[in-house]
Protein backbone atom coordinates (compact mmCIF):
# COMPACT_ATOMS: atom_id res chain seq x y z
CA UNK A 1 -8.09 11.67 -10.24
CA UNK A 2 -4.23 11.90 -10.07
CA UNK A 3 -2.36 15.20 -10.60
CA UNK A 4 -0.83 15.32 -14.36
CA UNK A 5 1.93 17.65 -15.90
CA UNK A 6 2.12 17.85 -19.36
CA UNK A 7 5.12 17.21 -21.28
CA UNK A 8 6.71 19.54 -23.88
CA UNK A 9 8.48 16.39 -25.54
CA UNK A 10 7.99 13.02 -25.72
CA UNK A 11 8.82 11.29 -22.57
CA UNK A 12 11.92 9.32 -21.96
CA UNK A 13 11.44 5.20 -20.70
CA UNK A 14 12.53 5.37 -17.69
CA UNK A 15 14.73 2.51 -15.87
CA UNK A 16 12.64 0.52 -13.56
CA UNK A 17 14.78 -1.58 -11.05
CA UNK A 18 13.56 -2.87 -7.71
CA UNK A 19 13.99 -0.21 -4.82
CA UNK A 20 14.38 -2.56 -2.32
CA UNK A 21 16.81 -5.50 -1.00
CA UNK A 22 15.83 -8.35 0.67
CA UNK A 23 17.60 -9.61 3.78
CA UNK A 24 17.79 -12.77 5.57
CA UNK A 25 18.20 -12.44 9.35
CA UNK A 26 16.16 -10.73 12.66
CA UNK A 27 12.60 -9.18 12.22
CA UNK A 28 13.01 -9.18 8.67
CA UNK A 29 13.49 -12.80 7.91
CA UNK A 30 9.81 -13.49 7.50
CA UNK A 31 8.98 -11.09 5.38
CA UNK A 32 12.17 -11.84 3.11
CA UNK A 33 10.71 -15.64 3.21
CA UNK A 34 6.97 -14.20 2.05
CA UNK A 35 8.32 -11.95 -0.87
CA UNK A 36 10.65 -14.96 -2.32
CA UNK A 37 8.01 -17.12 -2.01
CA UNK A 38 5.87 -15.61 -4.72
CA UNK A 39 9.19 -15.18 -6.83
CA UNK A 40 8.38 -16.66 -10.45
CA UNK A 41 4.44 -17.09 -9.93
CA UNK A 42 3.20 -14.69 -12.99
CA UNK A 43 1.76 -11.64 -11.55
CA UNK A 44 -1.57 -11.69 -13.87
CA UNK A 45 -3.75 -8.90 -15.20
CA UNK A 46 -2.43 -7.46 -17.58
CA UNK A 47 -4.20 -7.10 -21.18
CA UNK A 48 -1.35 -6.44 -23.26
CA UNK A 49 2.22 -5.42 -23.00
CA UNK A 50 4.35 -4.76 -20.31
CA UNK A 51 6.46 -1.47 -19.93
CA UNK A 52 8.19 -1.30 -16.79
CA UNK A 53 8.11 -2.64 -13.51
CA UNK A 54 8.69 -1.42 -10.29
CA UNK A 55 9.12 -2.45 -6.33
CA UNK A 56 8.12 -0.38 -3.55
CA UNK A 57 10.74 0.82 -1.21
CA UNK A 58 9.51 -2.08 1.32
CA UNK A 59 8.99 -4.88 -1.20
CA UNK A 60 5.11 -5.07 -0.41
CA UNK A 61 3.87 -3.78 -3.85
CA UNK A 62 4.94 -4.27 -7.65
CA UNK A 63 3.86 -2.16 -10.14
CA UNK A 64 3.05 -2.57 -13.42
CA UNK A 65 2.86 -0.30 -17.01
CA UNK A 66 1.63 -1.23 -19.49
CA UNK A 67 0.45 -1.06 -23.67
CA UNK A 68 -3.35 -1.25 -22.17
CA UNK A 69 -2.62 2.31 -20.36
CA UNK A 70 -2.72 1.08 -16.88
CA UNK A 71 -1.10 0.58 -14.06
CA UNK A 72 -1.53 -2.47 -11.77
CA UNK A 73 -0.64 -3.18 -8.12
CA UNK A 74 0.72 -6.64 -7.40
CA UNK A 75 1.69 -8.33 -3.90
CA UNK A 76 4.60 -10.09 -4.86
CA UNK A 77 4.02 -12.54 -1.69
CA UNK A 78 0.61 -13.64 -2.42
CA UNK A 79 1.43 -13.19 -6.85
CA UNK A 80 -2.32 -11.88 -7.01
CA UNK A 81 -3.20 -8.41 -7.88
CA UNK A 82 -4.70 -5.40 -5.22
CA UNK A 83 -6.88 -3.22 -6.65
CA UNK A 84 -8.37 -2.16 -9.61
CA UNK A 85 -6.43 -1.10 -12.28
CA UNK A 86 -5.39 2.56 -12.62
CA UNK A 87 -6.74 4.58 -15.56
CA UNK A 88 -5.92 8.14 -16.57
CA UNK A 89 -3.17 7.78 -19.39
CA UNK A 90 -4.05 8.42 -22.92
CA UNK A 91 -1.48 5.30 -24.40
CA UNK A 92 0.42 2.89 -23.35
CA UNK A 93 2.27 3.88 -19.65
CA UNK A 94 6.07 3.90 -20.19
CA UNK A 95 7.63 4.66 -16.64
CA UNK A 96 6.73 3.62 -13.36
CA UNK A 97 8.55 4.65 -9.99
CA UNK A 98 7.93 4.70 -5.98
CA UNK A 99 8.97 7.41 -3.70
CA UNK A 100 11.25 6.59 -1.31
CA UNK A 101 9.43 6.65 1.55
CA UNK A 102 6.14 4.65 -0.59
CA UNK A 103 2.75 6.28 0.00
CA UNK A 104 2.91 7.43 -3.80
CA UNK A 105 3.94 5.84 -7.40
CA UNK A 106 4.66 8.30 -10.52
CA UNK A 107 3.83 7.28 -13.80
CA UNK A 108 5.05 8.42 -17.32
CA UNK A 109 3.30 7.67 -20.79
CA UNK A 110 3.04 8.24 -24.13
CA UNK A 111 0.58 10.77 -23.59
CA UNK A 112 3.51 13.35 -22.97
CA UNK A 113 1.97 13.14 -18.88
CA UNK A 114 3.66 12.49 -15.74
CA UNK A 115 0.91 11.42 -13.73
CA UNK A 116 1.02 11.16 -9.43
CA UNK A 117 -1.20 8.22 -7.60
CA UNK A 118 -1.66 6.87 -4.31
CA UNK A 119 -0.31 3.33 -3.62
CA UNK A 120 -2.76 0.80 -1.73
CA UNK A 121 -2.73 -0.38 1.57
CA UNK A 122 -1.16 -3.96 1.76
């Protein structure tokens, strides 16, 4: 079960932009070529809205937020989804950000909760 801290206002939608650049040249040239290679493939799964989207700090996750009150893991290289979805909000899931480092994804909802998970293994 993640960690939750209740709100004493509504929460705020948070900005989601992608975390991470890509770059084209020495060890990570590869990897660069396996993330752009899944660029405009739909990343599937969801049941209803999206919210906000986020990359992780070393482009090897996307999350998702969503109406349906989940959040989903995607790997953008391979466009399928990891996981099963995660469940704990009470309403749709408004915000969605990595740590720096990854290891951990923070979530924000309707529900007036800020809400701490685990990221998978990729």
């Amino acid at each position: 079960m993640p960690n939750a801290v209740t709100a004493s206002s509504p929460p705020c939608n948070w900005l989601c932009r992608p975390q991470h650049r890509l770059t084209h040249g020495g060890g990570e040239r590869d990897h660069a070529q396996g993330v752009l290679a899944g660029l405009g493939r739909p990343l599937t799964g969801r049941t209803g809205p999206v919210r906000c989207v986020a990359s992780s700090p070393d482009g090897q996750l996307v999350a998702s937020a969503g109406d349906d009150a989940t959040v989903r893991f995607c790997s953008p290289s391979a466009g399928r989804p990891l996981g099963e979805p995660l469940t704990g909000h009470d309403g749709p899931v408004t915000g969605v950000s990595f740590a720096p480092k990854g290891g951990l994804l923070s979530t924000t909802g309707t529900d007036r909760t800020v809400r701490l998970w685990p990221t998978p293994a990729v």
